[in-house]
PDB file of N, CA and C in Angstrom:
ATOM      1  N   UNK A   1     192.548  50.646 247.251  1.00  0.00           N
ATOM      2  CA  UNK A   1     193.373  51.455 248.111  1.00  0.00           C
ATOM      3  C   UNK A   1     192.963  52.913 247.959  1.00  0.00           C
ATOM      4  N   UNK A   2     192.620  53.536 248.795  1.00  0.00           N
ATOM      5  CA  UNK A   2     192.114  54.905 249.459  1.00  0.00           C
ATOM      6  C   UNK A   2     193.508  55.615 249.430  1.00  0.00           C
ATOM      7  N   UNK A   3     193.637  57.080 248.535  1.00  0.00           N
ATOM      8  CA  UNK A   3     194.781  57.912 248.838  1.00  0.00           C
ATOM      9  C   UNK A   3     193.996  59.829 249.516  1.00  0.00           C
ATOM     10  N   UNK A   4     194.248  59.720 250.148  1.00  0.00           N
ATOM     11  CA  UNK A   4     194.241  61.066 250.733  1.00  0.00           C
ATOM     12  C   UNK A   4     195.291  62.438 250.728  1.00  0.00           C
ATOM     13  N   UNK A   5     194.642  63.525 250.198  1.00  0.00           N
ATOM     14  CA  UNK A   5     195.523  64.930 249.741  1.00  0.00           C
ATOM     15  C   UNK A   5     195.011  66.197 249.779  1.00  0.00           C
ATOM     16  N   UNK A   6     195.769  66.505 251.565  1.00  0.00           N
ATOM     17  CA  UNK A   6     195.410  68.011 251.546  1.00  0.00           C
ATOM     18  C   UNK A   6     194.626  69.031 250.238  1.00  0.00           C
ATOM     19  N   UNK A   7     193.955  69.477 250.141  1.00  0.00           N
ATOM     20  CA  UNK A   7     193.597  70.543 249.063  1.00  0.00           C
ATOM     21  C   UNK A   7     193.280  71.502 249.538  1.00  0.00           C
ATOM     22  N   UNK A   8     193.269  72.522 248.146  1.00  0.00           N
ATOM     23  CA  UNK A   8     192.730  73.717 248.390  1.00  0.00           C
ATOM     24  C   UNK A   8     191.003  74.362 247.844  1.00  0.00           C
ATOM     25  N   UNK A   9     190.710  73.010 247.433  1.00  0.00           N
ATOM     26  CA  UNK A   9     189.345  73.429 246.873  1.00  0.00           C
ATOM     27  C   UNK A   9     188.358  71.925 246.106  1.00  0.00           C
ATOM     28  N   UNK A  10     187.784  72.071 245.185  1.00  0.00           N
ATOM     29  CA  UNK A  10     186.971  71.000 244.450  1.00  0.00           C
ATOM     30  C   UNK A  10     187.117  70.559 243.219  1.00  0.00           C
ATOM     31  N   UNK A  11     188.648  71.110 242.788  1.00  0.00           N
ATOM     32  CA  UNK A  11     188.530  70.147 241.381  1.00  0.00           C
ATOM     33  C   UNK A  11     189.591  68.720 241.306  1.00  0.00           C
ATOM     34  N   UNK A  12     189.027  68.362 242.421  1.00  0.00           N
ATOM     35  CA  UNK A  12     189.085  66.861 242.135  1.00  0.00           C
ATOM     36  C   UNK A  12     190.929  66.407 241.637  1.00  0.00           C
ATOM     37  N   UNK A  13     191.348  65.964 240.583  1.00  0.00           N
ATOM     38  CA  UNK A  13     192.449  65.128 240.492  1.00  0.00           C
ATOM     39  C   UNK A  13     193.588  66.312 240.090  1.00  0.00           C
ATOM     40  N   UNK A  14     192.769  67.693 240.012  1.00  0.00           N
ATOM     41  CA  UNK A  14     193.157  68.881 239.043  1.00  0.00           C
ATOM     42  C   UNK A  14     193.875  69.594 240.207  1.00  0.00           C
ATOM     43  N   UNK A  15     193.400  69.519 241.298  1.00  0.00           N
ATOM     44  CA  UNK A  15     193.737  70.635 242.548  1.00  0.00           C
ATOM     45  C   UNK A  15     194.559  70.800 243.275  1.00  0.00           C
ATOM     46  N   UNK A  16     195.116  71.754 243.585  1.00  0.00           N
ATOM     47  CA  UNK A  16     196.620  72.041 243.968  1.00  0.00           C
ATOM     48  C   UNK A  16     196.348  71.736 245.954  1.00  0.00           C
ATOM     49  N   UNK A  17     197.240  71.085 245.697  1.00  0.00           N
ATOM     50  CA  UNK A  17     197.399  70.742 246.901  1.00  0.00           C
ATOM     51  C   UNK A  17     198.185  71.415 248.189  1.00  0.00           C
ATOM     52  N   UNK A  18     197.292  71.520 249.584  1.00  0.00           N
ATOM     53  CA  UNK A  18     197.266  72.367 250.840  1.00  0.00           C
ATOM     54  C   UNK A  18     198.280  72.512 250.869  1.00  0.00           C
ATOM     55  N   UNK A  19     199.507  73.306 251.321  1.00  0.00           N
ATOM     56  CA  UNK A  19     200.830  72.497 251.712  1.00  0.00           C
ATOM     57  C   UNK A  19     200.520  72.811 253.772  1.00  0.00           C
ATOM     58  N   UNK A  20     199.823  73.014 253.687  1.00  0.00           N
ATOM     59  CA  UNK A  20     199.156  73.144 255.397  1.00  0.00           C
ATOM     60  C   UNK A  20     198.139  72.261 255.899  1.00  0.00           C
ATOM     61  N   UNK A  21     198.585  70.653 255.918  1.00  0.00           N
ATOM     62  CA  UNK A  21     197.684  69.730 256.511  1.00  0.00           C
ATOM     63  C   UNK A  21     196.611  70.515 256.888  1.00  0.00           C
ATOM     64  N   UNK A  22     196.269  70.647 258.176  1.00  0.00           N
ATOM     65  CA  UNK A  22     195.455  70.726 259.059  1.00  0.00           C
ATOM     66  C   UNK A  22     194.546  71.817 258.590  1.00  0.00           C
ATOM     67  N   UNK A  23     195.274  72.995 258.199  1.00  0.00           N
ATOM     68  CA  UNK A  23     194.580  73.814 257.606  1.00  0.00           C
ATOM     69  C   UNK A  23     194.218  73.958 256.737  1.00  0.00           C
ATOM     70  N   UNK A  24     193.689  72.314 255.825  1.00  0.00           N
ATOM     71  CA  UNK A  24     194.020  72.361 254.030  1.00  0.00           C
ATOM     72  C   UNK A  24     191.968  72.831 254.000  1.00  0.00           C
ATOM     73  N   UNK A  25     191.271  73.187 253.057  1.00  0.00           N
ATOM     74  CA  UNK A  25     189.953  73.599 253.057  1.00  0.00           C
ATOM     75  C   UNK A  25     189.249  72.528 252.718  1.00  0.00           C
ATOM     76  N   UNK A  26     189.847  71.439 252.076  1.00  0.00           N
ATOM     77  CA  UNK A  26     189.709  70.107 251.783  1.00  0.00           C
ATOM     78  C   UNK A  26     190.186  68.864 251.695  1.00  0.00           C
ATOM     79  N   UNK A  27     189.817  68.324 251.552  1.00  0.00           N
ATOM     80  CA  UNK A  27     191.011  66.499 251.655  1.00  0.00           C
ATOM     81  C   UNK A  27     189.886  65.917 249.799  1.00  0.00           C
ATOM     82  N   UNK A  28     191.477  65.699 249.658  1.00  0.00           N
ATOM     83  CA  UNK A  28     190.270  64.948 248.147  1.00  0.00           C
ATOM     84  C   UNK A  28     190.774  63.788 248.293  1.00  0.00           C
ATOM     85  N   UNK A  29     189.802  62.719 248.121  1.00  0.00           N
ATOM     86  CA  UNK A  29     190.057  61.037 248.419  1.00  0.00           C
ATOM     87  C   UNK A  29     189.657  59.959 247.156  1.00  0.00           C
ATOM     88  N   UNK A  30     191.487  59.382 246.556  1.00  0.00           N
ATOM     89  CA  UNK A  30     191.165  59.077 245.073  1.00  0.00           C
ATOM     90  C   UNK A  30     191.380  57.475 245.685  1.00  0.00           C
ATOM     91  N   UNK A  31     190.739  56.645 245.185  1.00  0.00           N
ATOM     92  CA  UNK A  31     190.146  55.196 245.216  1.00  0.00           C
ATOM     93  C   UNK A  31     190.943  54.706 244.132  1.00  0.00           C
ATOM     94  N   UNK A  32     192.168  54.253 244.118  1.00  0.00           N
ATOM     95  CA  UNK A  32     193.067  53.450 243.352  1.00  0.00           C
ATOM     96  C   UNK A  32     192.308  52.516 242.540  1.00  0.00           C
ATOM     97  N   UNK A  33     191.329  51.675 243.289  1.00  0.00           N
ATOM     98  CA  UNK A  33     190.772  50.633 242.376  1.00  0.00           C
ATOM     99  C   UNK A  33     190.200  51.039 241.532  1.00  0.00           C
ATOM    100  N   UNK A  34     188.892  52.007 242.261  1.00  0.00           N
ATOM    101  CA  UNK A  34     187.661  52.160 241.083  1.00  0.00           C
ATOM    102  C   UNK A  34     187.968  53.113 240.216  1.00  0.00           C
ATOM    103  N   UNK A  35     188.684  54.362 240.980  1.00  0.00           N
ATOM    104  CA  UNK A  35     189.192  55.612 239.974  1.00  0.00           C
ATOM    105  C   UNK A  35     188.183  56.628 240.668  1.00  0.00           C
ATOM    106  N   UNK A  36     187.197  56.089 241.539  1.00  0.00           N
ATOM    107  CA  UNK A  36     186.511  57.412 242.181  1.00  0.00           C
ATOM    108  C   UNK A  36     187.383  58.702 242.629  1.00  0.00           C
ATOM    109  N   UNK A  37     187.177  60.023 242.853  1.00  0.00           N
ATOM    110  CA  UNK A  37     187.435  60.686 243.962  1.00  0.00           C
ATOM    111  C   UNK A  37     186.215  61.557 244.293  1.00  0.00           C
ATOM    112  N   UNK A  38     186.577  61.662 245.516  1.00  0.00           N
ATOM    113  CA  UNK A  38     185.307  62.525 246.258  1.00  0.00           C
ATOM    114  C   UNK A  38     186.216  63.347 247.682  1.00  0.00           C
ATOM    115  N   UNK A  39     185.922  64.875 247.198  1.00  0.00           N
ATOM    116  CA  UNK A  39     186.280  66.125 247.920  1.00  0.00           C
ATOM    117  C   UNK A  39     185.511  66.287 249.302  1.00  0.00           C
ATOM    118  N   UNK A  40     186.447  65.931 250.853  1.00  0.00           N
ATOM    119  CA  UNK A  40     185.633  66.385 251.773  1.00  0.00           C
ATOM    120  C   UNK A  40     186.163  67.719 252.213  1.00  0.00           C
ATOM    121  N   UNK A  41     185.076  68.423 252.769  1.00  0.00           N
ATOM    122  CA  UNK A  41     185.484  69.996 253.783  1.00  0.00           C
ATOM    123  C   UNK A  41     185.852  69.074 255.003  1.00  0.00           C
ATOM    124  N   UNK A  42     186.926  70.386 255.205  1.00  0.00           N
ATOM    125  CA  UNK A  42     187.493  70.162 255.982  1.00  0.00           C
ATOM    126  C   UNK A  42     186.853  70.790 257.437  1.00  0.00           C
ATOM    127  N   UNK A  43     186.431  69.874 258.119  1.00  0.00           N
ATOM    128  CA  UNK A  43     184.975  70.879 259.058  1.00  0.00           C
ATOM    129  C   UNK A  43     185.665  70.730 260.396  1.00  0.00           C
ATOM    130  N   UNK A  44     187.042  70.737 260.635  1.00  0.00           N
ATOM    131  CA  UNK A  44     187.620  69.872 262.081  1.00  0.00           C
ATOM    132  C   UNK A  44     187.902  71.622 262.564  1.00  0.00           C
ATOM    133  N   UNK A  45     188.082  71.778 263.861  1.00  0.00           N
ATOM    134  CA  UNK A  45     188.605  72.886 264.775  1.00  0.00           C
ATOM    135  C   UNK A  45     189.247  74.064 263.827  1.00  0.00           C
ATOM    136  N   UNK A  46     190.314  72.895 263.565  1.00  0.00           N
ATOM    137  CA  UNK A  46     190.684  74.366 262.488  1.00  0.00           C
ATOM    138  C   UNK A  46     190.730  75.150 262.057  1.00  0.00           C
ATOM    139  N   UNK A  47     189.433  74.565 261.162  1.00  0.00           N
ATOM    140  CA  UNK A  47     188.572  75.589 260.287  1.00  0.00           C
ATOM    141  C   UNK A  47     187.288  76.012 261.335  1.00  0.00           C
ATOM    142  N   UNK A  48     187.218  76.065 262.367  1.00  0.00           N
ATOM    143  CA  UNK A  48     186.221  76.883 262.954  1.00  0.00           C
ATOM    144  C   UNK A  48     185.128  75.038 263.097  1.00  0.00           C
ATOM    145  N   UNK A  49     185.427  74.689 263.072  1.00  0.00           N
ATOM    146  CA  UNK A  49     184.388  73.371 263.231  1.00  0.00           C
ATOM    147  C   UNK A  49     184.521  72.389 264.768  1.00  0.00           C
ATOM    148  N   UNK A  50     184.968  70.881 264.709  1.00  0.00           N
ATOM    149  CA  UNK A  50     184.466  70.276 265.700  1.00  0.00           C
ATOM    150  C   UNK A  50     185.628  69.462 265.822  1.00  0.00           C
ATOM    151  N   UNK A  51     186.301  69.003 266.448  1.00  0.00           N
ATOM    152  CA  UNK A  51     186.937  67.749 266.046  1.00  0.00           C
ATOM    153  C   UNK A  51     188.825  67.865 265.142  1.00  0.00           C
ATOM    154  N   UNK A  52     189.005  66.850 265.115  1.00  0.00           N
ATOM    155  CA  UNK A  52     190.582  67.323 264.809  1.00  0.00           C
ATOM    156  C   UNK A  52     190.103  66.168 262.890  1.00  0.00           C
ATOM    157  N   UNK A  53     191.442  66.935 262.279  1.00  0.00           N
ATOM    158  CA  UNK A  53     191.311  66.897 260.666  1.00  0.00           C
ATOM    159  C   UNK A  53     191.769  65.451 260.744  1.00  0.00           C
ATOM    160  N   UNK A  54     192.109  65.047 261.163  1.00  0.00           N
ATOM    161  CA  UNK A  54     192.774  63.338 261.057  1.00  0.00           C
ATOM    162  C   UNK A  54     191.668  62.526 261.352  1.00  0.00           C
ATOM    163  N   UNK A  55     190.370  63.070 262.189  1.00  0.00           N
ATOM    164  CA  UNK A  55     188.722  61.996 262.433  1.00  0.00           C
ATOM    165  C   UNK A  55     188.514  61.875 260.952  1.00  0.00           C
ATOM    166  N   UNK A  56     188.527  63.182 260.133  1.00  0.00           N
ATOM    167  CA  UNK A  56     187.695  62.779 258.991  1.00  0.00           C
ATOM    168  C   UNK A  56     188.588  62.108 257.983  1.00  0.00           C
ATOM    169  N   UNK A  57     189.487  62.051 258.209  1.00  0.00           N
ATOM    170  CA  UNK A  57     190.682  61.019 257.205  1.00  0.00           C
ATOM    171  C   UNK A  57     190.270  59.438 257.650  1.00  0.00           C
ATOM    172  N   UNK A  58     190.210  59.233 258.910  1.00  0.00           N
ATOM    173  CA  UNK A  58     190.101  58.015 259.439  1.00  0.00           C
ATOM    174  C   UNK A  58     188.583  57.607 258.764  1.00  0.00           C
ATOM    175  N   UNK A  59     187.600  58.597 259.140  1.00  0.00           N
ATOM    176  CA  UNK A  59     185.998  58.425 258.737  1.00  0.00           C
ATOM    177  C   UNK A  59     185.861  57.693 257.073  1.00  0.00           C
ATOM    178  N   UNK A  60     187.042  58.661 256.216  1.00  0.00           N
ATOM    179  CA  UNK A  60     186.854  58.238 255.295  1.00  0.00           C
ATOM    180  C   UNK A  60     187.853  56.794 254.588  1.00  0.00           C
ATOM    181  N   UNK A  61     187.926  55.517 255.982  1.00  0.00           N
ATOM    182  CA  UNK A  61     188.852  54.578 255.258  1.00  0.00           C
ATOM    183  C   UNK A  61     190.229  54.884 254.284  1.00  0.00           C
ATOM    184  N   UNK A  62     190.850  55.952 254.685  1.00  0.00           N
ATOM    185  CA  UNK A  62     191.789  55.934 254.282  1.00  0.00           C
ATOM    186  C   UNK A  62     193.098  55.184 254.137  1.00  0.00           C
ATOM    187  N   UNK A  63     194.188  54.534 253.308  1.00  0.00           N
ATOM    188  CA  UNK A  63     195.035  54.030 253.689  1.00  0.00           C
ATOM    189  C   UNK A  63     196.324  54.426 253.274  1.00  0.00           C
ATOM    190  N   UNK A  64     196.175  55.647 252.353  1.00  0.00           N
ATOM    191  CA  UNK A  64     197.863  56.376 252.609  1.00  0.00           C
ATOM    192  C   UNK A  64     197.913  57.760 252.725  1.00  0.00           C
ATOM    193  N   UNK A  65     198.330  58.404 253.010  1.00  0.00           N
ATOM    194  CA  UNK A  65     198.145  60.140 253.119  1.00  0.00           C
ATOM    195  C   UNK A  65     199.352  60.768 252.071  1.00  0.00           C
ATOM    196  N   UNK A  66     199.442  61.207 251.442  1.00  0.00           N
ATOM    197  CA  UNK A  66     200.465  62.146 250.719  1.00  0.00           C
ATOM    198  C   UNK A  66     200.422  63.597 251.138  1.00  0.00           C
ATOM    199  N   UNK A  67     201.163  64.256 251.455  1.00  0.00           N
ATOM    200  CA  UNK A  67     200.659  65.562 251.790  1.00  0.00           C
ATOM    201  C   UNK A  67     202.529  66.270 251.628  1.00  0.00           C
ATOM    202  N   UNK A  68     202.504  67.966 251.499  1.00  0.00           N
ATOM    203  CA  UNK A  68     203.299  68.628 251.553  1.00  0.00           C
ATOM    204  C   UNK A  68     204.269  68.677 253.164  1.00  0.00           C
ATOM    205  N   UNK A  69     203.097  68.975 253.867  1.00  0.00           N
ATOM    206  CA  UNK A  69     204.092  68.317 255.322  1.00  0.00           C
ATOM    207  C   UNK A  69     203.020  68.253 256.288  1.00  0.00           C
ATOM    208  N   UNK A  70     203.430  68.253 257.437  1.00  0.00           N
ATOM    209  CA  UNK A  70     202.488  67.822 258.517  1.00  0.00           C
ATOM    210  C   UNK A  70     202.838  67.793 259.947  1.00  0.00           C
ATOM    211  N   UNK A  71     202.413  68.421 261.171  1.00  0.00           N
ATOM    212  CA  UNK A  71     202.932  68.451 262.403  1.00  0.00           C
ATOM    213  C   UNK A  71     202.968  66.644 262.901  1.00  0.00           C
ATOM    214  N   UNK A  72     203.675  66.735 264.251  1.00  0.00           N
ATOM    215  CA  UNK A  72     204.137  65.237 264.518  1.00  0.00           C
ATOM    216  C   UNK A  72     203.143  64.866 265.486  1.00  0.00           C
ATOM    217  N   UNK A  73     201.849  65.592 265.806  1.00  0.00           N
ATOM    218  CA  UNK A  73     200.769  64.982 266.519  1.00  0.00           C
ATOM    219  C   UNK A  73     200.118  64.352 265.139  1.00  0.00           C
ATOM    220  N   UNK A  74     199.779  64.873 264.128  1.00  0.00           N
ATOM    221  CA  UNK A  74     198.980  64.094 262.876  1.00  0.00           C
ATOM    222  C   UNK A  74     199.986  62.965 262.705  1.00  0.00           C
ATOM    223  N   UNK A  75     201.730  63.097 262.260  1.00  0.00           N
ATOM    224  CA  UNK A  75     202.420  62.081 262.263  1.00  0.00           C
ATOM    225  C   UNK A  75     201.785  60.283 262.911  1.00  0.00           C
ATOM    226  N   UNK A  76     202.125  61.091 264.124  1.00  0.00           N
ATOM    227  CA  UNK A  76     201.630  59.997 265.584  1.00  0.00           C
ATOM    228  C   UNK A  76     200.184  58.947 265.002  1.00  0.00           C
ATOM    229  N   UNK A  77     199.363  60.041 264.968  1.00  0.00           N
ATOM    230  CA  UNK A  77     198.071  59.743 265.207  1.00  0.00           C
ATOM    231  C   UNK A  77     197.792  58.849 263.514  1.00  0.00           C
ATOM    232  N   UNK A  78     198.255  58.882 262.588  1.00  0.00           N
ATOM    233  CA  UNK A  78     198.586  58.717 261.548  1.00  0.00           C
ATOM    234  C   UNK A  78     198.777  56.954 261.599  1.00  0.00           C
ATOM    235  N   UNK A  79     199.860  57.042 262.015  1.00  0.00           N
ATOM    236  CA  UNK A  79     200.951  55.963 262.442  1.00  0.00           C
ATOM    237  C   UNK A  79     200.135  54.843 263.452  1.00  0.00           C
ATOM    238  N   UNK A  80     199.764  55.321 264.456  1.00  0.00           N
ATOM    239  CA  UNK A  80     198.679  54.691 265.469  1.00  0.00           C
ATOM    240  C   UNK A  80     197.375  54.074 264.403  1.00  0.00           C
ATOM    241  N   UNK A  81     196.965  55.119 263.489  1.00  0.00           N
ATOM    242  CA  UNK A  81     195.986  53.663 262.846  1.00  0.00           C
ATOM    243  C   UNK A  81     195.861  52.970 261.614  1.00  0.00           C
ATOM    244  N   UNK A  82     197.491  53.190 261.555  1.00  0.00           N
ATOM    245  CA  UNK A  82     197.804  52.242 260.491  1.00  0.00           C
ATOM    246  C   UNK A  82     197.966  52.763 259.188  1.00  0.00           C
ATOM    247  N   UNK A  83     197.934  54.118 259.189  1.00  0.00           N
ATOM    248  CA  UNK A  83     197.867  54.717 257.757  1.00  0.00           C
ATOM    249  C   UNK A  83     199.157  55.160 257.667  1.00  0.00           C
ATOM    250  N   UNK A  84     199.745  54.816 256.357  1.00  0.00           N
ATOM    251  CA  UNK A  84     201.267  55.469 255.739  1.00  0.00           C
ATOM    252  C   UNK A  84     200.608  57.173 255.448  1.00  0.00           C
ATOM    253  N   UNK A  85     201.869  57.466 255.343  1.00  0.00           N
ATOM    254  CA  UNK A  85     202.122  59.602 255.092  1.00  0.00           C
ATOM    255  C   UNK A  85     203.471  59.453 254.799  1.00  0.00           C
ATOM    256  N   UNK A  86     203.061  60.153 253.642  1.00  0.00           N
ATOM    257  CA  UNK A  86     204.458  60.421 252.555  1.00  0.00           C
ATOM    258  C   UNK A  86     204.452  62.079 252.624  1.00  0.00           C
ATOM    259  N   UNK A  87     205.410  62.498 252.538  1.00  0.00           N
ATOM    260  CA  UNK A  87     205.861  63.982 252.757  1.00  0.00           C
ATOM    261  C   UNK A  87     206.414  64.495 251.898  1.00  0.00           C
ATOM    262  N   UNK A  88     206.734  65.934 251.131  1.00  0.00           N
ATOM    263  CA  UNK A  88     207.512  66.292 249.906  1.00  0.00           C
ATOM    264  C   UNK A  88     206.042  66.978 248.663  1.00  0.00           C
ATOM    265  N   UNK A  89     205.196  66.185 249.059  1.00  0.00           N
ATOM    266  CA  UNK A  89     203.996  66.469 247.740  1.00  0.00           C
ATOM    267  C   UNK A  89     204.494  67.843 247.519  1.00  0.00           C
ATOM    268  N   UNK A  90     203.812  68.372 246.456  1.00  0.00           N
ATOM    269  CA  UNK A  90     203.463  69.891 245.520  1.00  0.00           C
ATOM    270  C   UNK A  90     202.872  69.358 244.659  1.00  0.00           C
ATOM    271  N   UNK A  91     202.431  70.703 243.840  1.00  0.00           N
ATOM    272  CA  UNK A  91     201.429  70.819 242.554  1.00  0.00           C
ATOM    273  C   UNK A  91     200.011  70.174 242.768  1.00  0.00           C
ATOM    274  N   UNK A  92     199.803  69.605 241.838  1.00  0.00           N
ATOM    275  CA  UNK A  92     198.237  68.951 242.278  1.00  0.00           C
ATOM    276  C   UNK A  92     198.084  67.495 242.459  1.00  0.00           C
ATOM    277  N   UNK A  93     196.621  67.230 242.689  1.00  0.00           N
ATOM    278  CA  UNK A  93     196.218  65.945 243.426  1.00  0.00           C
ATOM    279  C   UNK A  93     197.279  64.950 241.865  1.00  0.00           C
ATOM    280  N   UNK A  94     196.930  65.124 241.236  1.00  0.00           N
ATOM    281  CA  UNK A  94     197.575  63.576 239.658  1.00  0.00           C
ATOM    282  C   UNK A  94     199.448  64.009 240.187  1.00  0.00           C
ATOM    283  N   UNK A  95     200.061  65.010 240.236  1.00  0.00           N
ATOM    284  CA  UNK A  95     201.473  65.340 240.955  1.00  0.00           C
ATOM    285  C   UNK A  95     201.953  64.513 241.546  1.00  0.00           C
ATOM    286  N   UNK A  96     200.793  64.619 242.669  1.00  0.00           N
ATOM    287  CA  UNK A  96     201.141  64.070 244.192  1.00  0.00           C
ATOM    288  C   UNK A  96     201.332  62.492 243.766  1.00  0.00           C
ATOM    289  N   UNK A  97     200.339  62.399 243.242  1.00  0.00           N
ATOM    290  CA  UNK A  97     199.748  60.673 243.507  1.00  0.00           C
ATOM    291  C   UNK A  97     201.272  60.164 242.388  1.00  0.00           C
ATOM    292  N   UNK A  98     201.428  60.742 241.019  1.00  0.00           N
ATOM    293  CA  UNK A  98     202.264  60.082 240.224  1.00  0.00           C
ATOM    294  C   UNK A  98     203.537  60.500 241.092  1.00  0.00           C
ATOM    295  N   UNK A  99     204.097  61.172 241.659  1.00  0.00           N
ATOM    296  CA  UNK A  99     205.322  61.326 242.269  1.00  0.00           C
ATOM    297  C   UNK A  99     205.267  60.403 243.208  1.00  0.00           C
ATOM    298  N   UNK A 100     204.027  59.893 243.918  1.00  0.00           N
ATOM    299  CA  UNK A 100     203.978  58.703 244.726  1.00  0.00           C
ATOM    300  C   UNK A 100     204.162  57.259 244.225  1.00  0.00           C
ATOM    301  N   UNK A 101     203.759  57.140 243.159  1.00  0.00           N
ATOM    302  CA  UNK A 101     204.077  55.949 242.194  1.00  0.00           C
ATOM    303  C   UNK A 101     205.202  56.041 241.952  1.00  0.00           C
ATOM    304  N   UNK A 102     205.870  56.709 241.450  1.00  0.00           N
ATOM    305  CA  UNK A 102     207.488  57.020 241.137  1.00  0.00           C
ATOM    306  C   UNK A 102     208.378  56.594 242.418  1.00  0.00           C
ATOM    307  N   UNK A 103     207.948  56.656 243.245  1.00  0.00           N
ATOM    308  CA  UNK A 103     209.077  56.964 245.138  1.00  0.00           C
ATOM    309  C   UNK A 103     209.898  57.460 245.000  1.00  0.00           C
ATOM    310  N   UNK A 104     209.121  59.035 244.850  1.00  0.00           N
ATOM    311  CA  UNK A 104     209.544  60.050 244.373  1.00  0.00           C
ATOM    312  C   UNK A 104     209.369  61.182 246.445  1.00  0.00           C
ATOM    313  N   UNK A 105     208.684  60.417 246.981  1.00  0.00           N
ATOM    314  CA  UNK A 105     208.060  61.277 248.131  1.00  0.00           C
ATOM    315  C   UNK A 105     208.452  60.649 249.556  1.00  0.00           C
ATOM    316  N   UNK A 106     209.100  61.232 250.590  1.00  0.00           N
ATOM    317  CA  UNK A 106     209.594  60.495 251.868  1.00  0.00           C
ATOM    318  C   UNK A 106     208.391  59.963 252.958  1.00  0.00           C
ATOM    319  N   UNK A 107     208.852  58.894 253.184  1.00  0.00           N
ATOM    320  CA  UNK A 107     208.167  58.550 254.401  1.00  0.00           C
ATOM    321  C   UNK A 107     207.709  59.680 255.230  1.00  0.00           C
ATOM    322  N   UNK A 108     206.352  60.023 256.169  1.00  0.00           N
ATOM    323  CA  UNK A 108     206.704  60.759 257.087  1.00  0.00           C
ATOM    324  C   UNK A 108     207.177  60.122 258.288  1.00  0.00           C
ATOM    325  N   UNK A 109     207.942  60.794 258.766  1.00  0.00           N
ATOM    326  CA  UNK A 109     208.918  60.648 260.723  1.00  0.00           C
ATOM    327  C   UNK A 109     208.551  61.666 261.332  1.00  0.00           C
ATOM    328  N   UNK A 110     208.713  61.727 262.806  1.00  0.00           N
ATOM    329  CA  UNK A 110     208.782  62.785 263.673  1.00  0.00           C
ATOM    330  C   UNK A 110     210.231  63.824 263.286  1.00  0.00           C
ATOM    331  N   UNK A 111     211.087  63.330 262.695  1.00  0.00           N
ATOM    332  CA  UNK A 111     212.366  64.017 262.166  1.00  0.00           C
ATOM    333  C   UNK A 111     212.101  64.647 261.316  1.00  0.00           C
ATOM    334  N   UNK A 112     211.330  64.356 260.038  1.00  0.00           N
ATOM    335  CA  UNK A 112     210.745  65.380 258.974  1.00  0.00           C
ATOM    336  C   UNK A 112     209.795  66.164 259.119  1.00  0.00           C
ATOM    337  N   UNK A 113     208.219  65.665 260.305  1.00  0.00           N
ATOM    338  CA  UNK A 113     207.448  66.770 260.790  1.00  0.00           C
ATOM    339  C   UNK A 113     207.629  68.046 261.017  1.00  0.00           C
ATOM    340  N   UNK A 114     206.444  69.123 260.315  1.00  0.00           N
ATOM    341  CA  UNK A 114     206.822  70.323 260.717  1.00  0.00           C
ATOM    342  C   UNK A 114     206.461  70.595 261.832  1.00  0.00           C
ATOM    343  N   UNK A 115     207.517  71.783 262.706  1.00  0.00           N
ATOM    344  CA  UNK A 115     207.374  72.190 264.109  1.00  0.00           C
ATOM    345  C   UNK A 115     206.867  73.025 263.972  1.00  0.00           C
ATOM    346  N   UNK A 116     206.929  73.864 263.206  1.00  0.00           N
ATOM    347  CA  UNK A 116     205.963  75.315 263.031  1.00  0.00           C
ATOM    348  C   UNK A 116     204.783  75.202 262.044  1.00  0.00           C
ATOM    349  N   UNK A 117     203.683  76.261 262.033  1.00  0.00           N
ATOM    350  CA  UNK A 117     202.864  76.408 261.166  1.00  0.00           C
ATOM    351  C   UNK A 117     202.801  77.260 260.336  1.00  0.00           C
ATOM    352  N   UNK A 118     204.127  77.575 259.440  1.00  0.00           N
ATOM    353  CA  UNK A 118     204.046  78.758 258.803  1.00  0.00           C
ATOM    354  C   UNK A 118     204.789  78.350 257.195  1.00  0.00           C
ATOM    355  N   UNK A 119     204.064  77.019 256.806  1.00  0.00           N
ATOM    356  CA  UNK A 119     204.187  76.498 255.804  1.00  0.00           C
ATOM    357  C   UNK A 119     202.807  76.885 254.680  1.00  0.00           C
TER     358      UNK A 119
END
């Protein structure tokens, strides 16, 4: 199982996490089974690149998202291919993931999505 988490940079299980989906500078992607993770840039519109930040979540087989929050087009689009998003994260990527083990972190809904971008 593939977990996916906004970041702000490259240290891996250590790194404090985006609380601005779309605008996070990275996505770090930890592999439940093997224990891998591997840090992608975030290269979508956003950030001045191509494409929306949810292609490269999908690209990378993802199957749950944890994140601080998230607008309700990522929600949607999320939801459409099958991937869970849990909402609430802080601190860093081991935070996120053990507060996720705990169910410690909410489902995401269009009711909890953020409407603004000034998170």
């Amino acid at each position: 199982m593939k977990i996916c988490i906004p970041t702000m940079g490259q240290a891996g299980m250590e790194e404090d996490i985006c609380q601005h989906f779309g605008r996070a500078p990275t996505f770090t992607v930890v592999d439940l089974d093997s224990g891998d993770v591997a840090v992608l840039a975030n290269v979508s519109e956003h950030m001045g690149g191509v494409g929306l930040p949810t292609e490269t979540i999908f690209a990378a087989g993802v199957n749950i998202m944890i994140v601080g929050g998230l607008g309700p087009k990522a929600v949607q689009a999320f939801n459409q291919a099958g991937i869970e998003v849990f909402v609430g994260a802080a601190g860093t990527v081991k935070d996120a993931i053990d507060d996720w083990k705990a169910e410690m972190l909410s489902r995401a809904n269009l009711d909890n999505a953020c409407r603004e971008h000034r998170h």
